[in-house]
N, C-alpha and C. Protein backbone atom coordinates (compact mmCIF):
# COMPACT_ATOMS: atom_id res chain seq x y z
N UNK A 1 -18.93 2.82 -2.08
CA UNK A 1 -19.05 1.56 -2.79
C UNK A 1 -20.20 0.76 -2.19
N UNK A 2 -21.17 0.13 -2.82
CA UNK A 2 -21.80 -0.71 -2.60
C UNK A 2 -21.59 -2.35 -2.55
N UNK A 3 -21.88 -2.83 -0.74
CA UNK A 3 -21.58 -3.79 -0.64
C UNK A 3 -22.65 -4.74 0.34
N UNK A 4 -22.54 -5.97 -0.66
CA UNK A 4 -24.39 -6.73 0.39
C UNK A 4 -23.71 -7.96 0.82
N UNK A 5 -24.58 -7.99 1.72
CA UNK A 5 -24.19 -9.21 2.20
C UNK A 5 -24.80 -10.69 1.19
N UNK A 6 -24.13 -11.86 1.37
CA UNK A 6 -24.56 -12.61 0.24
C UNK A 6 -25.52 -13.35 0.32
N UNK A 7 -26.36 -13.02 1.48
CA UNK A 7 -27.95 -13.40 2.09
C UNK A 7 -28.49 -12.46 0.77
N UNK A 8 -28.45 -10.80 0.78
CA UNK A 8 -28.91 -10.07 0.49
C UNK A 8 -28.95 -9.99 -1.20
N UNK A 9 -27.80 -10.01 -1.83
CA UNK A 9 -27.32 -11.07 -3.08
C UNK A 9 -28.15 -11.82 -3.71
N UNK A 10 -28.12 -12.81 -2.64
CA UNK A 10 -28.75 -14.21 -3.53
C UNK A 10 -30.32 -13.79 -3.59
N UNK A 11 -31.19 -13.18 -2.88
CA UNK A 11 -32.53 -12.45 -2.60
C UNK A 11 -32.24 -11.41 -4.07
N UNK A 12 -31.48 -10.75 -4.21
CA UNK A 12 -31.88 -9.89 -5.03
C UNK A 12 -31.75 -10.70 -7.07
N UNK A 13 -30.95 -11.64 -6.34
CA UNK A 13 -30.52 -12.18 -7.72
C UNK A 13 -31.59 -13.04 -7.72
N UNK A 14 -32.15 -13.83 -7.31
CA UNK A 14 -33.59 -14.71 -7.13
C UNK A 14 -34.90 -13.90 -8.14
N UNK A 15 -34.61 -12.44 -7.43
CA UNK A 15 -36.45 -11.24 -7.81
C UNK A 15 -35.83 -11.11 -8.95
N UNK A 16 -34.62 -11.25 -9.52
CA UNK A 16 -34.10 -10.76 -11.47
C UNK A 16 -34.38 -11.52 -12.01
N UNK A 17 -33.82 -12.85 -11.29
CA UNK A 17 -34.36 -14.23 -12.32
C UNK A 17 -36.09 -14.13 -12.55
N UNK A 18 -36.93 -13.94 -11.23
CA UNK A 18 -38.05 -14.05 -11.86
C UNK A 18 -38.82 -13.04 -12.27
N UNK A 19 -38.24 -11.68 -12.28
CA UNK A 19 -38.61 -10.83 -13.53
C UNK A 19 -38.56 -10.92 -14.75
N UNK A 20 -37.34 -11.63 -14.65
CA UNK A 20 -36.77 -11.90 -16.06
C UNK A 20 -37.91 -13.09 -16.37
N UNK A 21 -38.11 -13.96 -15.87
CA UNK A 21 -39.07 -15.13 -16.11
C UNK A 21 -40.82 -14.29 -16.50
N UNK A 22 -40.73 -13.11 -16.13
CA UNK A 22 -42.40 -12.69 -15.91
C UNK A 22 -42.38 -11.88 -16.84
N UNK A 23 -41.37 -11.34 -17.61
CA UNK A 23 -41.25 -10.11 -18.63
C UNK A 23 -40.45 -10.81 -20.22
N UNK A 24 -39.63 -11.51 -19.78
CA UNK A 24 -39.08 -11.94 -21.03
C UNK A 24 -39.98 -12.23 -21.98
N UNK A 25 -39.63 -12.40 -23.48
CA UNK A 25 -40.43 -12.46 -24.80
C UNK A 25 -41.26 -11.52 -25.35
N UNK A 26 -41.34 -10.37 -24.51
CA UNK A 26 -42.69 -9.45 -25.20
C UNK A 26 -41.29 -8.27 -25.23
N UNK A 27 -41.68 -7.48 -26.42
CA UNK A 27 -40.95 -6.66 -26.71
C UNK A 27 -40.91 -5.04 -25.72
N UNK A 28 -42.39 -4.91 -25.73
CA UNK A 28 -43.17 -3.83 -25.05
C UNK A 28 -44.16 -3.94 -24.54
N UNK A 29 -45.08 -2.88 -23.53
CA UNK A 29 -45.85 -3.51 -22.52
C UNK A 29 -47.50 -3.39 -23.56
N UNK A 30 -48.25 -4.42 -23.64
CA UNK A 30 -49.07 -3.85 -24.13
C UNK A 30 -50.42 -4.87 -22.48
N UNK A 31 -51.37 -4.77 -22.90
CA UNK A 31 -52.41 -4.94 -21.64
C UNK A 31 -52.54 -6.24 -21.41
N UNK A 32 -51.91 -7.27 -22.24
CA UNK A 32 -51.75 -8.44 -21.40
C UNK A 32 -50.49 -8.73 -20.92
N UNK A 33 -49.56 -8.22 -21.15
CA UNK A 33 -48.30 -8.86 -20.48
C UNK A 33 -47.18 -7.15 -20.26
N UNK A 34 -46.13 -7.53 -19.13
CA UNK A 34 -45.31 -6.57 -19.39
C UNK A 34 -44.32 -6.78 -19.92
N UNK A 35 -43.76 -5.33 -20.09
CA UNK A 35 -42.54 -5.17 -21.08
C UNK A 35 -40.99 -5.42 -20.62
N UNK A 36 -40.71 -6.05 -21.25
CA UNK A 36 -39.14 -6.93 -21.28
C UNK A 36 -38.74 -6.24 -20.47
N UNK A 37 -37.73 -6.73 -19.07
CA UNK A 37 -37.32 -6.15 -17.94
C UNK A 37 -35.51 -6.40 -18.12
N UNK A 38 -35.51 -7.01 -19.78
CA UNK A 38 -33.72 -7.60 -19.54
C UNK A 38 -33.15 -6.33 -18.99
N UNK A 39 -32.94 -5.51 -19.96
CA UNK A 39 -31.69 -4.48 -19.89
C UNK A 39 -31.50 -3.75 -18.44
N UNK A 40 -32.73 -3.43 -17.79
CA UNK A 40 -33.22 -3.54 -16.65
C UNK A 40 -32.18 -4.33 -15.95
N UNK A 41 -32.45 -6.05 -16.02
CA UNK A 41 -32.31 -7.01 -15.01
C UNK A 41 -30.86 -7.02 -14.59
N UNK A 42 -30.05 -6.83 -16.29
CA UNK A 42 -28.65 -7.02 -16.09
C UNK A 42 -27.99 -5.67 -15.61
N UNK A 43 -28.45 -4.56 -15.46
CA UNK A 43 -28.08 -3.34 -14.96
C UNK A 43 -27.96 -3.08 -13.71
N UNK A 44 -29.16 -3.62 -13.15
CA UNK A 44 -29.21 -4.36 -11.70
C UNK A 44 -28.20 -5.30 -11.15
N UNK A 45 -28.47 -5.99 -12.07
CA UNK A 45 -27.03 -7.56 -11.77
C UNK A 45 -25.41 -7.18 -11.39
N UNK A 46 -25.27 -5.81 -12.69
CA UNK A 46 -23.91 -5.29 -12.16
C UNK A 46 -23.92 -4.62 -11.11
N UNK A 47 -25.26 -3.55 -10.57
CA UNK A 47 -25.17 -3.06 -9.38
C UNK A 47 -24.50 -3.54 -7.97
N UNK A 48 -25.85 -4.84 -8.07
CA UNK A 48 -26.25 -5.56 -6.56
C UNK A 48 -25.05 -6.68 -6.67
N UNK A 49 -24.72 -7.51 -7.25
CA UNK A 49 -24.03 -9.01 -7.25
C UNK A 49 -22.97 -9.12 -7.81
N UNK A 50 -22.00 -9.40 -7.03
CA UNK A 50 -20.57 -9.12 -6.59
C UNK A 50 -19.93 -10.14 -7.94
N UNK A 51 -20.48 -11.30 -7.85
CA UNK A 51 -19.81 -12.65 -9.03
C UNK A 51 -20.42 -12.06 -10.32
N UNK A 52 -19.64 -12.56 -11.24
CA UNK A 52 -19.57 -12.74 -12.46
C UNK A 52 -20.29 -13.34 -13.30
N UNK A 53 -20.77 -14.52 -12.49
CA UNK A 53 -21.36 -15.87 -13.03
C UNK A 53 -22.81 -15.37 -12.90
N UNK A 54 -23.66 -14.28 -12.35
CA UNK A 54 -25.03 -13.70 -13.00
C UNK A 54 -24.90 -13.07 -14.41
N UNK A 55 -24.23 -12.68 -14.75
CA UNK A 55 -24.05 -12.45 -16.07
C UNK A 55 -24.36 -13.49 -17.28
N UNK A 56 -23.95 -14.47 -17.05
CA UNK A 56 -23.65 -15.67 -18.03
C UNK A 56 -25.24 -16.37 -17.51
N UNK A 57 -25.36 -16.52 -16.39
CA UNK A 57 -26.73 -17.19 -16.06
C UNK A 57 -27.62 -16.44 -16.08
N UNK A 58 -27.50 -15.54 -16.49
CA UNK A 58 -29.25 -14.48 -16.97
C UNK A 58 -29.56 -14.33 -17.92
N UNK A 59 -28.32 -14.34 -19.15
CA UNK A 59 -27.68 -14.63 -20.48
C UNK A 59 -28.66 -15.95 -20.68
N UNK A 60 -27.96 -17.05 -20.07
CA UNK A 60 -28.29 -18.66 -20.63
C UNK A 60 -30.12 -18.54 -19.89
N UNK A 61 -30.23 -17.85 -19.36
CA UNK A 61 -31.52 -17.76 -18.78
C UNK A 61 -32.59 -17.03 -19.75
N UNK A 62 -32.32 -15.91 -20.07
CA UNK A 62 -32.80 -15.22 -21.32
C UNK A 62 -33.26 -15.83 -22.89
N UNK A 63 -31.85 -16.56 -22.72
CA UNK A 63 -31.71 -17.65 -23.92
C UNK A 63 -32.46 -18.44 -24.08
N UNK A 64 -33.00 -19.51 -23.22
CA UNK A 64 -33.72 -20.54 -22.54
C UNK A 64 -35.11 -19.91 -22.58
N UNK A 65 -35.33 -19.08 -22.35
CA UNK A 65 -36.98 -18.27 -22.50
C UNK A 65 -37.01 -17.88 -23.80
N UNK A 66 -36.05 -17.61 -24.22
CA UNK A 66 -36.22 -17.29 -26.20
C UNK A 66 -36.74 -18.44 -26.65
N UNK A 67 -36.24 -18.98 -26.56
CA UNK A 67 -35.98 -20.93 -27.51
C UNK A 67 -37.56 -21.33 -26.81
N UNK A 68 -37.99 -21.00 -25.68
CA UNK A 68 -39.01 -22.06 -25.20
C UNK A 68 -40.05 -21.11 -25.66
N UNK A 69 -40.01 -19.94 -26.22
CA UNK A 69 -41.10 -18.72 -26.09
C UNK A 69 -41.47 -18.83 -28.05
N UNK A 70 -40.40 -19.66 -29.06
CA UNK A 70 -40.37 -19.34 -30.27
C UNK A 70 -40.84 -21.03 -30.49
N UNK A 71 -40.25 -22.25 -29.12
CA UNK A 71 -40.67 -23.38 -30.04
C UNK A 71 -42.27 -23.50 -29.59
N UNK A 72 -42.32 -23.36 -28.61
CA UNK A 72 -43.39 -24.06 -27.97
C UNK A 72 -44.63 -22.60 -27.27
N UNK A 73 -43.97 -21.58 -27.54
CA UNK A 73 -45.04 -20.02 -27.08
C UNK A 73 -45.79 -19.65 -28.09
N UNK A 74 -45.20 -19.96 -29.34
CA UNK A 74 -45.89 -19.54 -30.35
C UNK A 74 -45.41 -17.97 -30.96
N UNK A 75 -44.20 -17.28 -30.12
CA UNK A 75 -43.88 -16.33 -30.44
C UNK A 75 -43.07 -16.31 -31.74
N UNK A 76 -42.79 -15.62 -32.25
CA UNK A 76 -42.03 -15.35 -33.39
C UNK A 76 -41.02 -15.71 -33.41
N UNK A 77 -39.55 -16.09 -34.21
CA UNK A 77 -38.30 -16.84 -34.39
C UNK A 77 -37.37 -15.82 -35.17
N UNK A 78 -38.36 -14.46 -35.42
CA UNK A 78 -37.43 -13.41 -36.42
C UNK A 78 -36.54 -12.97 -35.97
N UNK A 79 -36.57 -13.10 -34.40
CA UNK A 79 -35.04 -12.38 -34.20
C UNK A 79 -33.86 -13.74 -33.52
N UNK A 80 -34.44 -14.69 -34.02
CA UNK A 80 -33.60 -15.47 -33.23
C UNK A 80 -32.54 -16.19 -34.95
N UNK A 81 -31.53 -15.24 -35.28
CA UNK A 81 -30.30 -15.36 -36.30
C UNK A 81 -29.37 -15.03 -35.71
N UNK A 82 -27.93 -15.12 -36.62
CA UNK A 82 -26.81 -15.09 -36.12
C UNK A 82 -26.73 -14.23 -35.16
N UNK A 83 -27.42 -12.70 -35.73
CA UNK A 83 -26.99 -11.92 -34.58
C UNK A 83 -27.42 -11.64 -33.09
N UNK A 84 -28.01 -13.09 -32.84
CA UNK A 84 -28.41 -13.36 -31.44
C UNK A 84 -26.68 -13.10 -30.55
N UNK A 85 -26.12 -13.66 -31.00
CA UNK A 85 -25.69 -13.52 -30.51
C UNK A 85 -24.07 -12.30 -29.66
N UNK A 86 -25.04 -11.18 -30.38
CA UNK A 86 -24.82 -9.75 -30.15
C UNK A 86 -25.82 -9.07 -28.74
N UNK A 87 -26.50 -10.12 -28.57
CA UNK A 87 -26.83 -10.01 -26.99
C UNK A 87 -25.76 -9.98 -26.16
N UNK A 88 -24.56 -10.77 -26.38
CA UNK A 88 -23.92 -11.09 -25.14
C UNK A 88 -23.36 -10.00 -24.57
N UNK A 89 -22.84 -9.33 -25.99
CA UNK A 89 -21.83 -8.15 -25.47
C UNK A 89 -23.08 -7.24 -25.40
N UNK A 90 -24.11 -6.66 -25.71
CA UNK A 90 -25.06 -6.11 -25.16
C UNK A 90 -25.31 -6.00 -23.70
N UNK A 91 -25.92 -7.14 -23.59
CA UNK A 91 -25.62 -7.06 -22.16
C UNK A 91 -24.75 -7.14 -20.68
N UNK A 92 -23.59 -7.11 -21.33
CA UNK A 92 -22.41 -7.27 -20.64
C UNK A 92 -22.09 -5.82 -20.36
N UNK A 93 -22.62 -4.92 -21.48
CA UNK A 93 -22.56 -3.31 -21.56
C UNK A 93 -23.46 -2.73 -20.30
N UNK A 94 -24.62 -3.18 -20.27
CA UNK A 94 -24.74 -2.37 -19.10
C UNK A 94 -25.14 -3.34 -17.61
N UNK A 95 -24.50 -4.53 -17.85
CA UNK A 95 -23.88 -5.25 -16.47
C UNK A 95 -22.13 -4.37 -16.27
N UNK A 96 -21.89 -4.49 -17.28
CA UNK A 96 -20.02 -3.64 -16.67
C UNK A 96 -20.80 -2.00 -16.32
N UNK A 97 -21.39 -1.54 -17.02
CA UNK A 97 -22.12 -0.06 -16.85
C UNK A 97 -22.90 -0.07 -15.15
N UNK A 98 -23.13 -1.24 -15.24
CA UNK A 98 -23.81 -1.14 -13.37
C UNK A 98 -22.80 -1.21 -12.42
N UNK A 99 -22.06 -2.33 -12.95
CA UNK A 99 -20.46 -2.51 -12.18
C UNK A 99 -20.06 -1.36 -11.69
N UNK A 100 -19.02 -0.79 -12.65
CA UNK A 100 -18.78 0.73 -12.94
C UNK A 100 -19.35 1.52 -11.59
N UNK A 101 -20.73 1.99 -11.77
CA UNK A 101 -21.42 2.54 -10.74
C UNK A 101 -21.73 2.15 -9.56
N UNK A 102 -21.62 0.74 -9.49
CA UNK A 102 -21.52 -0.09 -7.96
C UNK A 102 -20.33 0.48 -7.36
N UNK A 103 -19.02 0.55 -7.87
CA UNK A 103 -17.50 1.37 -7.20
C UNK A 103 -18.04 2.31 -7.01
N UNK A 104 -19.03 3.27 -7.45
CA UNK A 104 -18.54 4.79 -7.00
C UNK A 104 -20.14 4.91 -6.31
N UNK A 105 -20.86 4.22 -6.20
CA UNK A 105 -22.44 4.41 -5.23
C UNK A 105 -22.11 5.03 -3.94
N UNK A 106 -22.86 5.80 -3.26
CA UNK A 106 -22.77 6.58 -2.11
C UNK A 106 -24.09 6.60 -1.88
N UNK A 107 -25.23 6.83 -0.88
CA UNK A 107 -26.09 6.83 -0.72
C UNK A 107 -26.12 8.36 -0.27
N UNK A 108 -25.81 9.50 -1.47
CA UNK A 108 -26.21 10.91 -1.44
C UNK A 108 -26.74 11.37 -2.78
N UNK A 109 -26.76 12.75 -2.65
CA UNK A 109 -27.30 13.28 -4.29
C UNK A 109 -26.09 13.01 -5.02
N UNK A 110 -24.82 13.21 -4.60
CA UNK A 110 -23.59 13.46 -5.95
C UNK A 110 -23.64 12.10 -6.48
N UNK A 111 -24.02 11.33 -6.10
CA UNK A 111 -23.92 9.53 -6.98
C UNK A 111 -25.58 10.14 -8.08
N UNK A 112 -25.77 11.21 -8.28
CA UNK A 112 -26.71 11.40 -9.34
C UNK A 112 -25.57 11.16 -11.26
N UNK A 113 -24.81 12.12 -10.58
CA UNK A 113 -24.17 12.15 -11.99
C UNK A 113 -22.97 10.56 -12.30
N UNK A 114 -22.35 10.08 -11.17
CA UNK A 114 -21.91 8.76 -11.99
C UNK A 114 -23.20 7.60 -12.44
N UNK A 115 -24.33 7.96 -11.44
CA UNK A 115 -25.09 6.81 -11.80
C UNK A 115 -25.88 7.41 -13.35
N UNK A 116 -25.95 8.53 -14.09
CA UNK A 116 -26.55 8.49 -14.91
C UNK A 116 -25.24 8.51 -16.20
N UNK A 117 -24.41 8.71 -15.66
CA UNK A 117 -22.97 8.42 -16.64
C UNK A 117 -23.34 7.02 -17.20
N UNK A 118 -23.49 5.99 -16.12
CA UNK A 118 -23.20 4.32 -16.21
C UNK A 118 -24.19 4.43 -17.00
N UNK A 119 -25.81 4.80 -16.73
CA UNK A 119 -27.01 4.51 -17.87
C UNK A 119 -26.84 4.94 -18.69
N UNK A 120 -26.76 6.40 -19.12
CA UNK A 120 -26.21 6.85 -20.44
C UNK A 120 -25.49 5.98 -20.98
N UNK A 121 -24.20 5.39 -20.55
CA UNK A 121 -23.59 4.73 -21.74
C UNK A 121 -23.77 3.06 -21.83
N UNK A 122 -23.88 2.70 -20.89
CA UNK A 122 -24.61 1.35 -20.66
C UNK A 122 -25.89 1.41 -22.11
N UNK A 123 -26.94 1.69 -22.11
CA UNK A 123 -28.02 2.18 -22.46
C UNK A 123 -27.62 2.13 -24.43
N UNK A 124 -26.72 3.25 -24.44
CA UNK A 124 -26.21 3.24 -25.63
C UNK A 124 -25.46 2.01 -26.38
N UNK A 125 -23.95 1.50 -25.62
CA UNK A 125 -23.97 0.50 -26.11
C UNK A 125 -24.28 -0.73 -26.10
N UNK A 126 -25.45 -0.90 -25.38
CA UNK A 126 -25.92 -2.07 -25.58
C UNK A 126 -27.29 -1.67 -26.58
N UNK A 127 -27.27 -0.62 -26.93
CA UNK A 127 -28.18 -0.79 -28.67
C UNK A 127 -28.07 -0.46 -28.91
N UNK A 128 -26.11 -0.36 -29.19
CA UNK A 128 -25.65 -0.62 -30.67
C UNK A 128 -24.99 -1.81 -30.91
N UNK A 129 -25.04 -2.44 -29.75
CA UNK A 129 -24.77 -4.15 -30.41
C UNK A 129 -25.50 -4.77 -30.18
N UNK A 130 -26.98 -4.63 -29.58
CA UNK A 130 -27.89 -5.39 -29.77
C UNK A 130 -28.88 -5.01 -31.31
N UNK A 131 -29.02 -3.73 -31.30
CA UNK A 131 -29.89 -3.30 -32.46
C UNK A 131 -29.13 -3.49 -33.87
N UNK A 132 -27.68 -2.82 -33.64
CA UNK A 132 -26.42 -2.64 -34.60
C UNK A 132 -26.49 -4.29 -35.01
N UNK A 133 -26.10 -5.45 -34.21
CA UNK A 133 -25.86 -6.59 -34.36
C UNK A 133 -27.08 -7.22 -35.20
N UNK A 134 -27.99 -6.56 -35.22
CA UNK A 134 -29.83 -7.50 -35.65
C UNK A 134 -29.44 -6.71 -37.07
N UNK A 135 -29.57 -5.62 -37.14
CA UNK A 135 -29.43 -4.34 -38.09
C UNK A 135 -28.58 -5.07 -39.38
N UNK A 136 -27.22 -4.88 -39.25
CA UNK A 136 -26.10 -5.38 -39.88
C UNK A 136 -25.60 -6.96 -40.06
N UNK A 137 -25.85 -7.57 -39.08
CA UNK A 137 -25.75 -9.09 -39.57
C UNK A 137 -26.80 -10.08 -39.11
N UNK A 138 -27.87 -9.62 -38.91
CA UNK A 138 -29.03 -10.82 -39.06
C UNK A 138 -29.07 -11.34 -39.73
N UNK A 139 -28.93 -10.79 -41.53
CA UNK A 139 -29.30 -11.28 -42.70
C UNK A 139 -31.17 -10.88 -43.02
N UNK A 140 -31.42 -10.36 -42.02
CA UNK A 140 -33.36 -9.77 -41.95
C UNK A 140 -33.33 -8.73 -43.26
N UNK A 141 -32.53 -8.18 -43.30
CA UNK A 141 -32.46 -6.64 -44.10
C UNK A 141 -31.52 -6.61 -45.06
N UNK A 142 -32.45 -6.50 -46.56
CA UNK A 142 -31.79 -6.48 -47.58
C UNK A 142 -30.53 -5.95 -47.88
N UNK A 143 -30.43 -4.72 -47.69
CA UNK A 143 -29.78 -3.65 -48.20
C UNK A 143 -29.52 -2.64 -46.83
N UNK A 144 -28.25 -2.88 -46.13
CA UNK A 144 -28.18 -1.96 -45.10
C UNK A 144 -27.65 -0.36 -45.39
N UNK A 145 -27.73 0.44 -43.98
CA UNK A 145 -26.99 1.36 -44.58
C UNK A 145 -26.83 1.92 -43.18
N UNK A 146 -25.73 2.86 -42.94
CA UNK A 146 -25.86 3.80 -41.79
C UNK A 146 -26.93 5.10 -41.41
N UNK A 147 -27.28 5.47 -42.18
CA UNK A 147 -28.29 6.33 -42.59
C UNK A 147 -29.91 5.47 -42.16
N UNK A 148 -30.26 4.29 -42.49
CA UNK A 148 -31.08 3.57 -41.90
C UNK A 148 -31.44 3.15 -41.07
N UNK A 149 -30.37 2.66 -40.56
CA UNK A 149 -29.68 2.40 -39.02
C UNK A 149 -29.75 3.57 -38.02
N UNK A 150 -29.34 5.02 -38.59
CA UNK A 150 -29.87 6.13 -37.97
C UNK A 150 -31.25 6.40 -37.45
N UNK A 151 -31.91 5.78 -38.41
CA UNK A 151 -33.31 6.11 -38.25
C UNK A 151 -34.40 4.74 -37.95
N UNK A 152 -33.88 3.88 -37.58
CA UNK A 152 -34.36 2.77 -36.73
C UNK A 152 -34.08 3.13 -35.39
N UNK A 153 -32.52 3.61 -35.20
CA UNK A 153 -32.26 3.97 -33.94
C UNK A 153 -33.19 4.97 -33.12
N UNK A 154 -33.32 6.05 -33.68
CA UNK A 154 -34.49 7.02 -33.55
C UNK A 154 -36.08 6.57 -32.81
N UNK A 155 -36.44 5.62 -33.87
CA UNK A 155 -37.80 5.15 -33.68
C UNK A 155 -37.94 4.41 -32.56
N UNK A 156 -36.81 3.00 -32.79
CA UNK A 156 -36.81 2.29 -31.33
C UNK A 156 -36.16 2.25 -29.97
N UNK A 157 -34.62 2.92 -30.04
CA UNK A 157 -33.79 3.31 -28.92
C UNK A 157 -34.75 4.10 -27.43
N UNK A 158 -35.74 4.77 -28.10
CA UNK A 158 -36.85 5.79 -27.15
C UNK A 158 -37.69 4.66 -27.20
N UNK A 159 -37.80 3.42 -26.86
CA UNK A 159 -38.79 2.63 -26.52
C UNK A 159 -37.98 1.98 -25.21
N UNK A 160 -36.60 1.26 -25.64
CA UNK A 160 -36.02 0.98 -24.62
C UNK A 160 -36.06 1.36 -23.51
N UNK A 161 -35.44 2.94 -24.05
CA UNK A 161 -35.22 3.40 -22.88
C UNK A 161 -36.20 3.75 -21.68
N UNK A 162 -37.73 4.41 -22.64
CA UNK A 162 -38.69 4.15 -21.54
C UNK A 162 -38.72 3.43 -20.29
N UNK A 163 -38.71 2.02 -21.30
CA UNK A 163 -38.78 0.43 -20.89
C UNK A 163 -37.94 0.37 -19.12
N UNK A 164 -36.37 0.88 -20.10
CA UNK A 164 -35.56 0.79 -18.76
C UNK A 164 -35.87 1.28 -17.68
N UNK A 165 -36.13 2.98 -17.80
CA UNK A 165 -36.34 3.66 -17.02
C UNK A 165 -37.38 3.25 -15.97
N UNK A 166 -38.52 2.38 -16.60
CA UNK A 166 -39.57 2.39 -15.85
C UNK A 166 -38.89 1.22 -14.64
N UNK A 167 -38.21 0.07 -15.03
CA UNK A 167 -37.97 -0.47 -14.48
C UNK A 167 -36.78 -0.18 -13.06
N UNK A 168 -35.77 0.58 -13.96
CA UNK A 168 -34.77 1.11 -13.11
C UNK A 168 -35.36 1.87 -11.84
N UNK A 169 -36.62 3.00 -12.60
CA UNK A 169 -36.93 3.47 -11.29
C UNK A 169 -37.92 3.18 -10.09
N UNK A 170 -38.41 1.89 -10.22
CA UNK A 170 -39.32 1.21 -9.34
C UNK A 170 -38.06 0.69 -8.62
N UNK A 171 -36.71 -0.05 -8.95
CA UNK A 171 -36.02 -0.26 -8.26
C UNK A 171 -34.71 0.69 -7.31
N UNK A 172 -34.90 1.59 -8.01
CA UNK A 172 -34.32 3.06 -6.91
C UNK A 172 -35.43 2.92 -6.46
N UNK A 173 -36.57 3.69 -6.27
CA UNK A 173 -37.20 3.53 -5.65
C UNK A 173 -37.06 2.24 -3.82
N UNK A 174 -36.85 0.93 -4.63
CA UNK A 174 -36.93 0.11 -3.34
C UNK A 174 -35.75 0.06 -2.60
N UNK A 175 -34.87 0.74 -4.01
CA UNK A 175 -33.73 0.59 -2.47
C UNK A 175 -33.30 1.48 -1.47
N UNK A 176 -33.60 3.03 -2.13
CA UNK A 176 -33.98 4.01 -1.07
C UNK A 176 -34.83 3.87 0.30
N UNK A 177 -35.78 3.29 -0.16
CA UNK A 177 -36.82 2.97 1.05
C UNK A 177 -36.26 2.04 1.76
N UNK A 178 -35.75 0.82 1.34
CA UNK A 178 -34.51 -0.47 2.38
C UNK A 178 -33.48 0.30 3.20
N UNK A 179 -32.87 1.17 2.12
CA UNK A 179 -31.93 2.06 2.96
C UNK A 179 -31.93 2.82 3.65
N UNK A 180 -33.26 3.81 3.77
CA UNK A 180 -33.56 4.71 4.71
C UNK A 180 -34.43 3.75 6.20
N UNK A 181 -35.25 2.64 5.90
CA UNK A 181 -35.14 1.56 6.75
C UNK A 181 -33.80 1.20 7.66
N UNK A 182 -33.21 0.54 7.04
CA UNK A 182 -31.46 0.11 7.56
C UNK A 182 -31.18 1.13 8.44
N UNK A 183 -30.95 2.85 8.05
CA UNK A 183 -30.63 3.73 8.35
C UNK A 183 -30.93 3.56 10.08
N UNK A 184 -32.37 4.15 9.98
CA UNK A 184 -33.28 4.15 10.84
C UNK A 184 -32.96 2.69 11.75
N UNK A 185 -32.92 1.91 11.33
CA UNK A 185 -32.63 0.46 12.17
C UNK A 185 -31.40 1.08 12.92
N UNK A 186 -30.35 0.80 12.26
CA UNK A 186 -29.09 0.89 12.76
C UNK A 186 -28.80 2.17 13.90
N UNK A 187 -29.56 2.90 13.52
CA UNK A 187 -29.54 4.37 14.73
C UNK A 187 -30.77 3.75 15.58
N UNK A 188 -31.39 3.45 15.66
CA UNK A 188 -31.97 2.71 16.79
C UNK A 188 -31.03 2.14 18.30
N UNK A 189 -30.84 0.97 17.32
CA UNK A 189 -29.47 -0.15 17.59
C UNK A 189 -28.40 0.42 18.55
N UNK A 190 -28.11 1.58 17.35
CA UNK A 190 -26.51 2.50 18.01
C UNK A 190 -27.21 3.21 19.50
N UNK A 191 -28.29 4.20 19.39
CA UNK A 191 -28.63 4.52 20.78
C UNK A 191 -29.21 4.27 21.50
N UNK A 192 -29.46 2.68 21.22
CA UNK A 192 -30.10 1.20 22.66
C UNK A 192 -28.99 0.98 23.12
N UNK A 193 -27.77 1.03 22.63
CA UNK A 193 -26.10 0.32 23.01
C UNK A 193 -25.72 1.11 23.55
């Protein structure tokens, strides 16, 4: 199980907020800005941070960069309809999906297969109630269908996931290297004592 201290916590929940602040509003990465780090941020959030209350404040944080990015950014307002609010449980999917994998983390290879369990399905349902939710009750789209919906899923689900991946794995990445640090610290420590 993975457990931080709440020095370590509040540091990691600080670098989400301002990813989230440096990535939010752009859909995908193109050469002036990068690509949306949410699904990312909150996947993380369930990992690293023990409370509840990052959930709801990355949420109202997300929210808050929508509204300021559509009145005053000049960005677009098309996705901001009812089914905004099919974010929530979106992202609650793969904050409980990080959760989930925070209980069973081990710092070996066998935490390969629960941690890609949690993304796999994390991943999934949070677009099908984020995409499903825009899809079916935005009111954007005339005439829905499942069959359509199939094939939106197709086109954009493999953008996400890129998206995620890229992000997810810059952050394995850092925490391997912290941890094999720590490691190394702590066996120091143990045979100075």
């Amino acid at each position: 199980m993975l457990t931080l201290s709440t020095r370590h916590q509040i540091a990691i929940g600080l670098l989400l907020v301002i990813l989230m602040m440096l990535t939010r509003s752009h859909h995908f990465a193109t050469i002036h800005n990068l690509a949306d780090a949410s699904w990312a941020i909150f996947f993380l959030a369930g990992i690293y941070l023990r409370s509840a209350w990052p959930l709801l404040g990355l949420f109202a944080l997300g929210w808050g960069l929508d509204i300021a990015a559509t009145t005053w950014g000049g960005v677009s307002d098309f996705c901001m309809t009812p089914a905004y609010l099919f974010l929530l449980p979106a992202y609650a999917s793969l904050w409980f999906a990080g959760r989930w994998y925070a209980k069973r983390y081990q710092f070996a290879w066998r935490t390969i297969t629960p941690l890609f369990i949690s993304i796999l399905t994390g991943l999934t349902l949070c677009e099908l109630f984020s995409g499903g939710g825009f899809y079916f009750f935005s009111g954007r789209i005339a005439e829905t269908s499942f069959a359509e919906f199939g094939e939106q899923l197709l086109k954009y689900f493999p953008l996400y996931i890129e998206t995620f991946l890229f992000y997810a794995g810059i952050a394995a990445v850092i925490h391997v290297l912290f941890t094999l640090i720590d490691q190394q610290f702590n066996s120091r420590n143990t045979s100075a004592g």
